[in-house]
Each structure stands twice: as C-alpha cells, then as structure tokens.
PDB file of N, CA and C in Angstrom:
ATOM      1  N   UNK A   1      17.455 -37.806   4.479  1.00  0.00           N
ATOM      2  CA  UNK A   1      18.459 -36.818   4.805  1.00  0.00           C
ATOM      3  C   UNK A   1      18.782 -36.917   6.286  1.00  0.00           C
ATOM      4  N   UNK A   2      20.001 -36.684   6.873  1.00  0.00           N
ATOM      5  CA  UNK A   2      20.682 -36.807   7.904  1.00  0.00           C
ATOM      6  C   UNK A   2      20.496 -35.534   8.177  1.00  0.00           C
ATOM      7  N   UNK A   3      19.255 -35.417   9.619  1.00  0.00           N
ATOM      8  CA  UNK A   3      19.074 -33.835  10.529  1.00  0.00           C
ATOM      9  C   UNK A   3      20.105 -33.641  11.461  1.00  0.00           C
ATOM     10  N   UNK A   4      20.668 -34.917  11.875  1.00  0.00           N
ATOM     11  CA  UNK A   4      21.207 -34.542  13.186  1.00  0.00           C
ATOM     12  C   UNK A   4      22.879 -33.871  12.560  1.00  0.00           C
ATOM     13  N   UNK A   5      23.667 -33.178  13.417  1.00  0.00           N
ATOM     14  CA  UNK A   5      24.708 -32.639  12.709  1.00  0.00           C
ATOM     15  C   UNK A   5      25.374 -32.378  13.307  1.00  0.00           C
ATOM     16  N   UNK A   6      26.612 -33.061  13.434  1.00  0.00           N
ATOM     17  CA  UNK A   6      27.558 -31.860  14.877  1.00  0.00           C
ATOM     18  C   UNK A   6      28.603 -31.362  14.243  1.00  0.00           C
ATOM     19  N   UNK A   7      29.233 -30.142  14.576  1.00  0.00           N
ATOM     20  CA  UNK A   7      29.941 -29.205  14.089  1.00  0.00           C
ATOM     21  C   UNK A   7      29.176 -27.986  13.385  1.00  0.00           C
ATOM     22  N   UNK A   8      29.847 -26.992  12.881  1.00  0.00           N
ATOM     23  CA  UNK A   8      29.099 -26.067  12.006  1.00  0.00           C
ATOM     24  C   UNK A   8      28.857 -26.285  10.756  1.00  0.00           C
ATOM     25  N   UNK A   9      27.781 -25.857  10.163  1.00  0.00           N
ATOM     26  CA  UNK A   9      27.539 -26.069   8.907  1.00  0.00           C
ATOM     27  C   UNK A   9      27.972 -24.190   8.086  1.00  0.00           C
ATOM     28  N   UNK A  10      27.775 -23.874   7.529  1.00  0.00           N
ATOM     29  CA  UNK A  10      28.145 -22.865   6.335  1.00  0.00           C
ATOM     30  C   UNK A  10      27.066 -22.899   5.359  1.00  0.00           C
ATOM     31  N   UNK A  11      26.636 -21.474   5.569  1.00  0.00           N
ATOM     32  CA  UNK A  11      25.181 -21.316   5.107  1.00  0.00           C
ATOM     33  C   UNK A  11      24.759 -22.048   3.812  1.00  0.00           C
ATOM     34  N   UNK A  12      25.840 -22.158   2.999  1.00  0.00           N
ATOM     35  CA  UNK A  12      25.671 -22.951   1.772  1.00  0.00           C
ATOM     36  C   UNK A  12      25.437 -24.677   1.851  1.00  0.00           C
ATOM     37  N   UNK A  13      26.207 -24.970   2.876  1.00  0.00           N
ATOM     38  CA  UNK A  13      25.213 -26.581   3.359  1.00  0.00           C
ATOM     39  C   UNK A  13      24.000 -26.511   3.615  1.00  0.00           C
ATOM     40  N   UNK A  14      23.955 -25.509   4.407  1.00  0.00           N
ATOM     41  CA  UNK A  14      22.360 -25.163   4.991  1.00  0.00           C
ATOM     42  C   UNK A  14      21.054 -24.980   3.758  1.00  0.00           C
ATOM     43  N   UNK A  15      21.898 -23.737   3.110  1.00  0.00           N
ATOM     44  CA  UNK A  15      20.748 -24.063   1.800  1.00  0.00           C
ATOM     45  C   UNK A  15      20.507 -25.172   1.097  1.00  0.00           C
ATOM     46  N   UNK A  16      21.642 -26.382   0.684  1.00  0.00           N
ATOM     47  CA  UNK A  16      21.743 -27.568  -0.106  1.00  0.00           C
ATOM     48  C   UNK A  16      20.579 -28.030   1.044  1.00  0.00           C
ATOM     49  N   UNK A  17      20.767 -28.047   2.190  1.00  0.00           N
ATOM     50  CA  UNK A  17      19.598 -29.159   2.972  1.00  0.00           C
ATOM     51  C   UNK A  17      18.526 -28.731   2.814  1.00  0.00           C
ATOM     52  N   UNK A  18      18.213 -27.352   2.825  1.00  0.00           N
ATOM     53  CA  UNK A  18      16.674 -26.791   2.674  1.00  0.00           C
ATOM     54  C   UNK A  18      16.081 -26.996   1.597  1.00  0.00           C
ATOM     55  N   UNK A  19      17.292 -26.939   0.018  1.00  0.00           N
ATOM     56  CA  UNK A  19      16.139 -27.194  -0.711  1.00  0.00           C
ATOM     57  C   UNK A  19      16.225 -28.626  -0.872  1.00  0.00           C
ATOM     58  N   UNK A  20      16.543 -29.390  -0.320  1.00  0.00           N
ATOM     59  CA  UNK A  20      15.970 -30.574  -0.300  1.00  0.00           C
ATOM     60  C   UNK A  20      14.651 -31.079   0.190  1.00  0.00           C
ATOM     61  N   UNK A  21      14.458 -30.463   1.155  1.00  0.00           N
ATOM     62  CA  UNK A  21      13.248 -30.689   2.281  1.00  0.00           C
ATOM     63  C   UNK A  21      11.860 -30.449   0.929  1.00  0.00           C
ATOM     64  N   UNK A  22      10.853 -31.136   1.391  1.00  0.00           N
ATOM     65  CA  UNK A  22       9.918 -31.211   0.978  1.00  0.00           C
ATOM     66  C   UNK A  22       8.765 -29.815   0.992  1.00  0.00           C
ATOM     67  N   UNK A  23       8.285 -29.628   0.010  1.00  0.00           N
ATOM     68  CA  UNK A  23       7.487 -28.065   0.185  1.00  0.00           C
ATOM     69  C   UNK A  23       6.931 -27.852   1.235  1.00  0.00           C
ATOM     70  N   UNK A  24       6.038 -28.551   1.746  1.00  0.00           N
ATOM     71  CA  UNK A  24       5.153 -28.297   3.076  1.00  0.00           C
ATOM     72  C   UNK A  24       6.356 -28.047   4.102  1.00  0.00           C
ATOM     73  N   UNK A  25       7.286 -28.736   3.733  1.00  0.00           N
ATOM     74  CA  UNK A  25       8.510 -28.570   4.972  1.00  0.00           C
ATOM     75  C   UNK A  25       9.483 -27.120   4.506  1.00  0.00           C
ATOM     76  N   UNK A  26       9.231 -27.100   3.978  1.00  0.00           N
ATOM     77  CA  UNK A  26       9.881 -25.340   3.488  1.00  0.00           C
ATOM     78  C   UNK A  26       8.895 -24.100   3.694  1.00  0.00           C
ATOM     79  N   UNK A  27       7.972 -24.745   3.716  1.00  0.00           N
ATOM     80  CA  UNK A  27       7.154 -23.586   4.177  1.00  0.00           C
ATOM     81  C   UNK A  27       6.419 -23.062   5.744  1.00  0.00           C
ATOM     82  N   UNK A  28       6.500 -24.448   6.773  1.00  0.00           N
ATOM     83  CA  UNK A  28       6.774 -24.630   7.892  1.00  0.00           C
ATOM     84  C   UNK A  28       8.075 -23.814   8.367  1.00  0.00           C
ATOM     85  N   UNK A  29       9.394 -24.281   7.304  1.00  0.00           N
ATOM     86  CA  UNK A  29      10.595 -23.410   8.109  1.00  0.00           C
ATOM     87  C   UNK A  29      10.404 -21.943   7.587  1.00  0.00           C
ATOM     88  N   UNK A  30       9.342 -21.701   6.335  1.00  0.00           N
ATOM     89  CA  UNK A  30       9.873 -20.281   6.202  1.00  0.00           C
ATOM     90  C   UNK A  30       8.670 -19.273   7.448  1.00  0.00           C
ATOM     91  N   UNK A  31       7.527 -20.062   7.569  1.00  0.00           N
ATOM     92  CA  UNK A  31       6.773 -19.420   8.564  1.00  0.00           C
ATOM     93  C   UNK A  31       7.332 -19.185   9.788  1.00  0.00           C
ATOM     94  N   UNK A  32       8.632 -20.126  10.613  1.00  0.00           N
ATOM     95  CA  UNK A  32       8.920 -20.154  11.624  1.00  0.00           C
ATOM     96  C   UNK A  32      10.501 -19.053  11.628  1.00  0.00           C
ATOM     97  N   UNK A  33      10.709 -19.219  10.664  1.00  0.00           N
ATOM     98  CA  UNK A  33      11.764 -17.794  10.342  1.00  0.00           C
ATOM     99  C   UNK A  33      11.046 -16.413  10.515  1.00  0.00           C
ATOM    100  N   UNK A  34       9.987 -16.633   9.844  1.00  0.00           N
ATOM    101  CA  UNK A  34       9.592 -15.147   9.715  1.00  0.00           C
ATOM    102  C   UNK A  34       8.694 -14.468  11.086  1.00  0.00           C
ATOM    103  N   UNK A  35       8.461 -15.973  12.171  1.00  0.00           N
ATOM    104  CA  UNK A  35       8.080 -15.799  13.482  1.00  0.00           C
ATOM    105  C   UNK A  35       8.848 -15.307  14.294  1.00  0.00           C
ATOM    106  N   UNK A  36      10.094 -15.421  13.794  1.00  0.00           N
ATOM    107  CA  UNK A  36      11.455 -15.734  14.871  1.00  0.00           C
ATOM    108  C   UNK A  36      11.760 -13.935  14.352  1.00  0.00           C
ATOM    109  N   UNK A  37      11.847 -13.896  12.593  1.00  0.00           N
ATOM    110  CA  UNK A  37      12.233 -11.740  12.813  1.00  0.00           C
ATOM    111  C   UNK A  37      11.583 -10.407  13.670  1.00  0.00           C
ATOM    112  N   UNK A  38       9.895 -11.778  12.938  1.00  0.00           N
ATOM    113  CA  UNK A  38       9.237 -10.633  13.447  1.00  0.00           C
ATOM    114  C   UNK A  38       9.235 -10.401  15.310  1.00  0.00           C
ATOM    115  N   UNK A  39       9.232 -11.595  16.009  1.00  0.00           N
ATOM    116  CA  UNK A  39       9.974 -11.273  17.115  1.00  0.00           C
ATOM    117  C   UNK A  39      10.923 -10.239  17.623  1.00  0.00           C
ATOM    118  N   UNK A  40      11.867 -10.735  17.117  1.00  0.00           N
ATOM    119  CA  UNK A  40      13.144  -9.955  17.564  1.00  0.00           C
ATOM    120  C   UNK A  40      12.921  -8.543  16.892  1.00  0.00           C
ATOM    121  N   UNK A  41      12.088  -8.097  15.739  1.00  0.00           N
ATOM    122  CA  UNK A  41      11.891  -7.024  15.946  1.00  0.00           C
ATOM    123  C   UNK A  41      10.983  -6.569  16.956  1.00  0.00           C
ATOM    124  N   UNK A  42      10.145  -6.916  17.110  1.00  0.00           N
ATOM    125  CA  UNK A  42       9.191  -6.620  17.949  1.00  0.00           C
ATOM    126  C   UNK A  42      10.123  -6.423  19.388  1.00  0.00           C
ATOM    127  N   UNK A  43      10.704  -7.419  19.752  1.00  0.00           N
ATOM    128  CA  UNK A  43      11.591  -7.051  21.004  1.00  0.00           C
ATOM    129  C   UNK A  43      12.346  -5.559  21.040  1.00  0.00           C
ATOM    130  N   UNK A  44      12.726  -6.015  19.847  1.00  0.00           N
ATOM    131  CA  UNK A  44      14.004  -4.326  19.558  1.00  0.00           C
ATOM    132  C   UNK A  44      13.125  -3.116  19.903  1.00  0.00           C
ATOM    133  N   UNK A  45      12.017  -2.921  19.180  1.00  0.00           N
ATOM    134  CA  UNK A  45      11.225  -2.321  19.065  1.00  0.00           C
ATOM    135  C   UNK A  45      11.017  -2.129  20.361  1.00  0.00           C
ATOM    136  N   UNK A  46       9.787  -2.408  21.422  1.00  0.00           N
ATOM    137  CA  UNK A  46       9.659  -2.267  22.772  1.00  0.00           C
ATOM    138  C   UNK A  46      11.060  -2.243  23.609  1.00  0.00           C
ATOM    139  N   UNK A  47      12.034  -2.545  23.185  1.00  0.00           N
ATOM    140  CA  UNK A  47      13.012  -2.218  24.133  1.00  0.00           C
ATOM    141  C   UNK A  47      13.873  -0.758  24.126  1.00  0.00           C
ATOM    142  N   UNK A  48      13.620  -0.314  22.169  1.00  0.00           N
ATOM    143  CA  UNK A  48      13.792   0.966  22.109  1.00  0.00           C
ATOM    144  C   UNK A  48      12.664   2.132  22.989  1.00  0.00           C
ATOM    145  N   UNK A  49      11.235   1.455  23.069  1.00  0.00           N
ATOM    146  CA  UNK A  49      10.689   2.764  24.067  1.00  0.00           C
ATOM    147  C   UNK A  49      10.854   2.714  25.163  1.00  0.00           C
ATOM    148  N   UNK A  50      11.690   1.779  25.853  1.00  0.00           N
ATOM    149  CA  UNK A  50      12.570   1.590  27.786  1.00  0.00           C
ATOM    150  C   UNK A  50      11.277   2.327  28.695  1.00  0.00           C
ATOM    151  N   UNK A  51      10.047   1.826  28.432  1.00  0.00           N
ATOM    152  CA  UNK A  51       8.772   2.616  29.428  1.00  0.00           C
ATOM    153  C   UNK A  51       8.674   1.015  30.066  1.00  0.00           C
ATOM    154  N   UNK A  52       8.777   0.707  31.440  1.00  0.00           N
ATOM    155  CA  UNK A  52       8.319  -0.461  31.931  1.00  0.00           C
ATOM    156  C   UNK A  52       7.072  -0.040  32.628  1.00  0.00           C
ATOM    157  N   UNK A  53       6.902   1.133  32.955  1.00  0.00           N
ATOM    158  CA  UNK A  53       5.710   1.727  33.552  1.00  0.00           C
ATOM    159  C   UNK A  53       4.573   1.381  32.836  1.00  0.00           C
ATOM    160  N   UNK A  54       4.963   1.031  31.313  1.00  0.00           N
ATOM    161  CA  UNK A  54       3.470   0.764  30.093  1.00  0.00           C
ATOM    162  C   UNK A  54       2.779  -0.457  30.417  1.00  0.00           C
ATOM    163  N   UNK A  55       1.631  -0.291  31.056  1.00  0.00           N
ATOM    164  CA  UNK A  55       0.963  -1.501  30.939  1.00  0.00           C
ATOM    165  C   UNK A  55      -0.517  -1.335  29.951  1.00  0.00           C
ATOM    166  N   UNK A  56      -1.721  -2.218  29.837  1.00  0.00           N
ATOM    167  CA  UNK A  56      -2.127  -2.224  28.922  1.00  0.00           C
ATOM    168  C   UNK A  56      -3.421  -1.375  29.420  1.00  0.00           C
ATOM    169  N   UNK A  57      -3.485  -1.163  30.474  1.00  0.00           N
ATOM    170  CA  UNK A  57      -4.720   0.057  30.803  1.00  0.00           C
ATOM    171  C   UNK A  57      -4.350   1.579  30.211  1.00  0.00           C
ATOM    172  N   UNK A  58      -3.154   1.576  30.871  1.00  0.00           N
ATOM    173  CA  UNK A  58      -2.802   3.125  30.038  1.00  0.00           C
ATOM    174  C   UNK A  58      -2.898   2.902  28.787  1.00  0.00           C
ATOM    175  N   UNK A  59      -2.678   1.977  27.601  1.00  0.00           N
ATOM    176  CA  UNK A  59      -2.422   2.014  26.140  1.00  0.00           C
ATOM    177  C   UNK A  59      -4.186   1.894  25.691  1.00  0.00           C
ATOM    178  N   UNK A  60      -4.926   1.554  26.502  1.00  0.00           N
ATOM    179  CA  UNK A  60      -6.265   1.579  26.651  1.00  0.00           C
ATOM    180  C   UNK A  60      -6.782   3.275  26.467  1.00  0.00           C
ATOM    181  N   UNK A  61      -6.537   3.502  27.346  1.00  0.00           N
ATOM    182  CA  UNK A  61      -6.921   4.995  27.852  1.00  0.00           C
ATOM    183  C   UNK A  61      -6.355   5.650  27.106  1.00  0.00           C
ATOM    184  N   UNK A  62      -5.403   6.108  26.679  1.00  0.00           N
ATOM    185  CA  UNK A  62      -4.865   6.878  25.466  1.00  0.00           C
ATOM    186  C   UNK A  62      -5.368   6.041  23.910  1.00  0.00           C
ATOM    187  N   UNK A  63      -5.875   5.151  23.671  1.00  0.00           N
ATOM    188  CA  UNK A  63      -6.093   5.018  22.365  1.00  0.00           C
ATOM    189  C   UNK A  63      -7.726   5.762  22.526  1.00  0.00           C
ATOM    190  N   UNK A  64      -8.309   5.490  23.774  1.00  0.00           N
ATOM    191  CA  UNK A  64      -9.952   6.003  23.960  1.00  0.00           C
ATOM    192  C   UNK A  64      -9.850   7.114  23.676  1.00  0.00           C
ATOM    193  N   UNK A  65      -8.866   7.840  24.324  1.00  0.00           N
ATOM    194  CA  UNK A  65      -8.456   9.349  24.433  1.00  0.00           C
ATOM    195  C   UNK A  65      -8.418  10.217  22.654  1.00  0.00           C
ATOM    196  N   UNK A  66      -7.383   9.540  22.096  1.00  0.00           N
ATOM    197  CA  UNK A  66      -7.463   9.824  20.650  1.00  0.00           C
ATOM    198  C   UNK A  66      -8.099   9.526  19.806  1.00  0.00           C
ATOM    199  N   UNK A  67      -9.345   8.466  19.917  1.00  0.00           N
ATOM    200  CA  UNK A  67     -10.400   8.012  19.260  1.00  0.00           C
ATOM    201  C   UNK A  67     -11.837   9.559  19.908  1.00  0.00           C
ATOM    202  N   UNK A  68     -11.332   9.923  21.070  1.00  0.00           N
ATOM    203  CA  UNK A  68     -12.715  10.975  21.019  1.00  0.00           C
ATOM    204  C   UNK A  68     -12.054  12.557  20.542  1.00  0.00           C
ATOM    205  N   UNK A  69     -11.009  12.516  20.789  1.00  0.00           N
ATOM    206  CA  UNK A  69     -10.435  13.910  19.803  1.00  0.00           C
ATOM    207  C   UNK A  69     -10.779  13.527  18.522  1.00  0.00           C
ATOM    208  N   UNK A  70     -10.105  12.547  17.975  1.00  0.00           N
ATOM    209  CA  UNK A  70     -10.900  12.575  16.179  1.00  0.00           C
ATOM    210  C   UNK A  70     -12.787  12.637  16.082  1.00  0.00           C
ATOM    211  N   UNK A  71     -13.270  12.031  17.036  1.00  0.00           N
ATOM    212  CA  UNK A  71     -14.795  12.306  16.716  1.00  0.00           C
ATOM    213  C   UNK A  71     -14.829  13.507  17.247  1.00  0.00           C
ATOM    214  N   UNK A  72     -14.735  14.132  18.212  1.00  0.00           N
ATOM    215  CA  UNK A  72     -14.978  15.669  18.549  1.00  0.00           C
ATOM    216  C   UNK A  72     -14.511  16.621  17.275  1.00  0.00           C
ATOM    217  N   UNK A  73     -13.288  16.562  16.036  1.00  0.00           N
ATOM    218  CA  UNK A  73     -12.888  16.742  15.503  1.00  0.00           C
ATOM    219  C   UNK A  73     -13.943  16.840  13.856  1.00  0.00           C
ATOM    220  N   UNK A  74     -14.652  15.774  13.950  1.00  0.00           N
ATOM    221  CA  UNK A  74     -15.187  15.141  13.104  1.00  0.00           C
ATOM    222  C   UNK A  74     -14.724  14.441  11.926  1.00  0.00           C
ATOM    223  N   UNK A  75     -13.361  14.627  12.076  1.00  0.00           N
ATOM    224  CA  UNK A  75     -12.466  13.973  10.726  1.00  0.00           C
ATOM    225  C   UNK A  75     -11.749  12.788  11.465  1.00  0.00           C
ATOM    226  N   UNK A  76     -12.109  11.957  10.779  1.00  0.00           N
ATOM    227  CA  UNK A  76     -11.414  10.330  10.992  1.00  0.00           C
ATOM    228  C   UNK A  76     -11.234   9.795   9.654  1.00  0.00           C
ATOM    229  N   UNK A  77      -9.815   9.055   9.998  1.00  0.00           N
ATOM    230  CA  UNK A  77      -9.576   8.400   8.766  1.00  0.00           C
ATOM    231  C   UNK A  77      -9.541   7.089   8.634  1.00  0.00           C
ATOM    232  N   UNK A  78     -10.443   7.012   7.594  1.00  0.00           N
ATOM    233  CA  UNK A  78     -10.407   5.343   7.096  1.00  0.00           C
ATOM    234  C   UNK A  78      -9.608   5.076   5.472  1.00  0.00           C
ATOM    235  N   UNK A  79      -9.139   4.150   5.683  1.00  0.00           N
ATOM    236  CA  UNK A  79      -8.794   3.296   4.526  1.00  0.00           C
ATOM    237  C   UNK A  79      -9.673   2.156   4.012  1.00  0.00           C
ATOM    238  N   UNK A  80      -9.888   2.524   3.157  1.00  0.00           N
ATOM    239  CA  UNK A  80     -10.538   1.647   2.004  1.00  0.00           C
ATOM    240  C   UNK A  80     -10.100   0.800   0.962  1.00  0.00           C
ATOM    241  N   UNK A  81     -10.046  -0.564   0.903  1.00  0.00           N
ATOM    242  CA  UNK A  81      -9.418  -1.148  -0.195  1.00  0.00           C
ATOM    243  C   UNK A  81     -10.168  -1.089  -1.353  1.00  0.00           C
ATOM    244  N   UNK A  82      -9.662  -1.900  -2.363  1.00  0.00           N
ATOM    245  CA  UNK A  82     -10.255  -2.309  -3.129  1.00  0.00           C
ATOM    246  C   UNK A  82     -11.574  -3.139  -3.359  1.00  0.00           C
ATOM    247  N   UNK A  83     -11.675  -3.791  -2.555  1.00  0.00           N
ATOM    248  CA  UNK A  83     -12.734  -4.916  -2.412  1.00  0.00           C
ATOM    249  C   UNK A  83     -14.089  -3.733  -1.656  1.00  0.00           C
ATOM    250  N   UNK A  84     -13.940  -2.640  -0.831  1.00  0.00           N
ATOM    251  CA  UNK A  84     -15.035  -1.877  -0.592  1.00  0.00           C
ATOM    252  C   UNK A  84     -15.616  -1.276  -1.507  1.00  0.00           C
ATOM    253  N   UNK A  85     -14.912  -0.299  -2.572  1.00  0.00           N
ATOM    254  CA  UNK A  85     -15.094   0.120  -3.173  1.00  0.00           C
ATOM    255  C   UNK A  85     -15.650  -0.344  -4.167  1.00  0.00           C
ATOM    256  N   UNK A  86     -15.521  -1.406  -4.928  1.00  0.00           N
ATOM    257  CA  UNK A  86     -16.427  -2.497  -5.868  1.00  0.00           C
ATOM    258  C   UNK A  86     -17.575  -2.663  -4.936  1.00  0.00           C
ATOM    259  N   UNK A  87     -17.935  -3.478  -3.927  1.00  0.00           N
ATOM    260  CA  UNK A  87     -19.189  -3.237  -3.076  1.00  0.00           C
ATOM    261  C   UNK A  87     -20.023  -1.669  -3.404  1.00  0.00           C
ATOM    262  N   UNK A  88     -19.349  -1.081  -2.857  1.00  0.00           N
ATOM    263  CA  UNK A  88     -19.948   0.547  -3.075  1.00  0.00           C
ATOM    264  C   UNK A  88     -20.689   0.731  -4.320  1.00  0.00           C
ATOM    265  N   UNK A  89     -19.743   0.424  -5.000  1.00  0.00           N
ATOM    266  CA  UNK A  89     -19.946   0.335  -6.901  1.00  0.00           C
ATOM    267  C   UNK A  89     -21.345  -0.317  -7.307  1.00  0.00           C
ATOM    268  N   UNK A  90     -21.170  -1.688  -6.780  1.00  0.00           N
ATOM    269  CA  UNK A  90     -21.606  -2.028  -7.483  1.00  0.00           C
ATOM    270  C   UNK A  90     -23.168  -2.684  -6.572  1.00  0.00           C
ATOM    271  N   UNK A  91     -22.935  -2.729  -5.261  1.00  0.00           N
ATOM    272  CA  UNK A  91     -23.997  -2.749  -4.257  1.00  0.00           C
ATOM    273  C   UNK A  91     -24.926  -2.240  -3.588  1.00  0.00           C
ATOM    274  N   UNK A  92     -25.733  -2.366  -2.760  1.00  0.00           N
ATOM    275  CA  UNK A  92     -26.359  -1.755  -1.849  1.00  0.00           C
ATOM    276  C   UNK A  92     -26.400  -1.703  -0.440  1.00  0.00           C
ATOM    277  N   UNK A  93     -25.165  -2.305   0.005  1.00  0.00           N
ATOM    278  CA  UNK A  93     -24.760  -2.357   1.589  1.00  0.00           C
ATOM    279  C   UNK A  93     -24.314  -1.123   1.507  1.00  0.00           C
ATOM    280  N   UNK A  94     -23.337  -0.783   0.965  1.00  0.00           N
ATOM    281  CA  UNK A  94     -22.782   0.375   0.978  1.00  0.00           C
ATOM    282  C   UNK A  94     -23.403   1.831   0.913  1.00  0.00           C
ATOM    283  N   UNK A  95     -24.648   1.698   0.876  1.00  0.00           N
ATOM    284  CA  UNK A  95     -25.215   3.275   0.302  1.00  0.00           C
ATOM    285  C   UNK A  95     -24.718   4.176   0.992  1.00  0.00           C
ATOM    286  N   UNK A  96     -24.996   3.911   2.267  1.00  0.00           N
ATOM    287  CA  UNK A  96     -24.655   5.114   3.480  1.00  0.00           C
ATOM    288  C   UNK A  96     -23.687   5.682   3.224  1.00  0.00           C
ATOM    289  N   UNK A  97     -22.473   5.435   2.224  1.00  0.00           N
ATOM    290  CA  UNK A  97     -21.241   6.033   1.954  1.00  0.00           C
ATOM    291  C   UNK A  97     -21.055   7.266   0.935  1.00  0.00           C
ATOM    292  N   UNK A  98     -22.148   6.778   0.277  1.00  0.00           N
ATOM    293  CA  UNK A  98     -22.370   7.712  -0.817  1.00  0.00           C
ATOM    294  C   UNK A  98     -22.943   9.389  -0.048  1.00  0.00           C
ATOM    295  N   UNK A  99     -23.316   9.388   0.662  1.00  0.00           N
ATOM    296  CA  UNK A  99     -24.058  10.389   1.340  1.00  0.00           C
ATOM    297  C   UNK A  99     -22.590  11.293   2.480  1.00  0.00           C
ATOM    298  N   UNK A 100     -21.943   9.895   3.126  1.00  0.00           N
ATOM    299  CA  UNK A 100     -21.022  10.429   3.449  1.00  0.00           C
ATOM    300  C   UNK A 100     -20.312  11.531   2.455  1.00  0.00           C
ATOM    301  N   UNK A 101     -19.970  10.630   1.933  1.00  0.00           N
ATOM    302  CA  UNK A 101     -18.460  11.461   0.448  1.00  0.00           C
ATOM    303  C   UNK A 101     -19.538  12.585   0.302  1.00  0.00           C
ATOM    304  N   UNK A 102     -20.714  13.101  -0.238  1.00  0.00           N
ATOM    305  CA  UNK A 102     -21.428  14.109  -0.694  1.00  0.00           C
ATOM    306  C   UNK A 102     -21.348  15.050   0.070  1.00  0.00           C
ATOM    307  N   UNK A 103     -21.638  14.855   1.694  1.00  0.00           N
ATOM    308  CA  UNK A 103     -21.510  15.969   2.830  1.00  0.00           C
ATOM    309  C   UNK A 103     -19.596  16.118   3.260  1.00  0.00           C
ATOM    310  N   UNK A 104     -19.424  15.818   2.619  1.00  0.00           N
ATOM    311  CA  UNK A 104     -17.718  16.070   2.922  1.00  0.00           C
ATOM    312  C   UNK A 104     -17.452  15.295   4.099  1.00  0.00           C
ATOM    313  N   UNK A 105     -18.216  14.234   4.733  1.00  0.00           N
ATOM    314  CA  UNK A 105     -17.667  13.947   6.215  1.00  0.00           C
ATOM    315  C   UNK A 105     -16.256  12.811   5.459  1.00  0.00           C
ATOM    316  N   UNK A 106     -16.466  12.611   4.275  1.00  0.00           N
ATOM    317  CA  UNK A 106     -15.608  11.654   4.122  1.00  0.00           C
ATOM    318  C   UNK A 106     -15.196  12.510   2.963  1.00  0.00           C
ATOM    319  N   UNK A 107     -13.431  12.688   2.974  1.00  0.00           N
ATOM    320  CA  UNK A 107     -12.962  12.943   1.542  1.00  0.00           C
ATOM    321  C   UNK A 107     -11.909  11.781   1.205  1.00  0.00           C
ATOM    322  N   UNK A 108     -11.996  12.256  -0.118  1.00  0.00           N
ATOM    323  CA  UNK A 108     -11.578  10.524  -0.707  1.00  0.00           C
ATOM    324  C   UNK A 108      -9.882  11.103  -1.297  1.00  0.00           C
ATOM    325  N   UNK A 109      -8.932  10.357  -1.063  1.00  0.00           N
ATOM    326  CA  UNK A 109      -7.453  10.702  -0.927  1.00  0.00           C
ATOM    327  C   UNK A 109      -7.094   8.988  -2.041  1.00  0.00           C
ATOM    328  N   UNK A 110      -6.396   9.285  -2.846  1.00  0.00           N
ATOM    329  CA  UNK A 110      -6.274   8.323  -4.188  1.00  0.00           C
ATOM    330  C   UNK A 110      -4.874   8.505  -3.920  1.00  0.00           C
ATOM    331  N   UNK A 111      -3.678   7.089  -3.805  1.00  0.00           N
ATOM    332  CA  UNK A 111      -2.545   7.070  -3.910  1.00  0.00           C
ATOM    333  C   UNK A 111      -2.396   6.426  -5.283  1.00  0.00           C
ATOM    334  N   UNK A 112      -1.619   6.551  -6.146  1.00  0.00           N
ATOM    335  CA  UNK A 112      -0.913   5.275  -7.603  1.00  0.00           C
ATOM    336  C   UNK A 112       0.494   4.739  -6.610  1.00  0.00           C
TER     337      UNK A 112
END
C-alpha cells in the first residue's frame, strides 16, 4: 500500500486504507488515537480549571488534608470488585474484612 499521499483524502479513503493495514497495525493506530483523545481531553480539562498557581505540592496537601478528615470521620470508602470478594468468599487473606462489615466500620452498598 502507498503511505505517502499528497492532497486530501475523505474519511472514506482513509477507512479503505485502515482496513487494509494489518491487525497489529490497527491496533497500534487505534492505541495512538485513543492517546491523542485522551490528551486533548485532558488538555480541555486542565484548561477549563485556568489555576496556573496549581502545582503538585498543593494537590499533595489537599489530598493529605481529605484523606485525614475521612479517617477522623471514620467512614472511608472503598470499592470492591469482584475478584475481592471471591477471595473473601472463598479465602483466608481476607478475614480481617469480615470483622470489619460486622462492626459497621465497613457497610456494603450493591449497585445492578
């Protein structure tokens, strides 16, 4: 296949060339697409909070900050997948949890 190209192409050439390309090579371009959104969101994003003052000591200090209100609090929330919960089930790493859930330090919140 002929990469090099001058003039515009029309997204529908563009697709005829892609699916030509070989899998490993389609999946190279789809990783580097999805590098390139998540970018530009990410840009959008930080450019919507316009703080240039933010550097990474303050984002330090305020995450410390809200990590000791939830323990002073005593309620913190964790998420649990699937894969813990079978452990729990069916293991013994997990015991300590069981004791949690019993004293209420942990209540258990079920989405479908």
């Amino acid at each position: 296949m002929n990469t090099a190209s001058k003039g515009n192409l029309s997204f529908e050439q563009l697709l005829s060339m892609v699916k030509q390309l070989p899998r490993n090579q389609k999946l190279l371009l789809s990783q580097e697409l999805e590098k390139e959104a998540i970018d530009s969101k990410l840009t959008q994003l930080l450019k919507s909070f316009k703080a240039e003052d933010l550097d990474l000591g303050t984002l330090d200090q305020e995450i410390e900050s809200v990590r000791q209100e939830m323990l002073k609090s005593g309620k913190v929330k964790v998420i649990f997948d699937t894969n813990v919960w079978i452990s729990f089930l069916i293991g013994k790493r997990l015991s300590r949890l069981k004791s949690y859930i019993s004293s209420g330090h942990i209540l258990i919140v079920t989405s479908e």
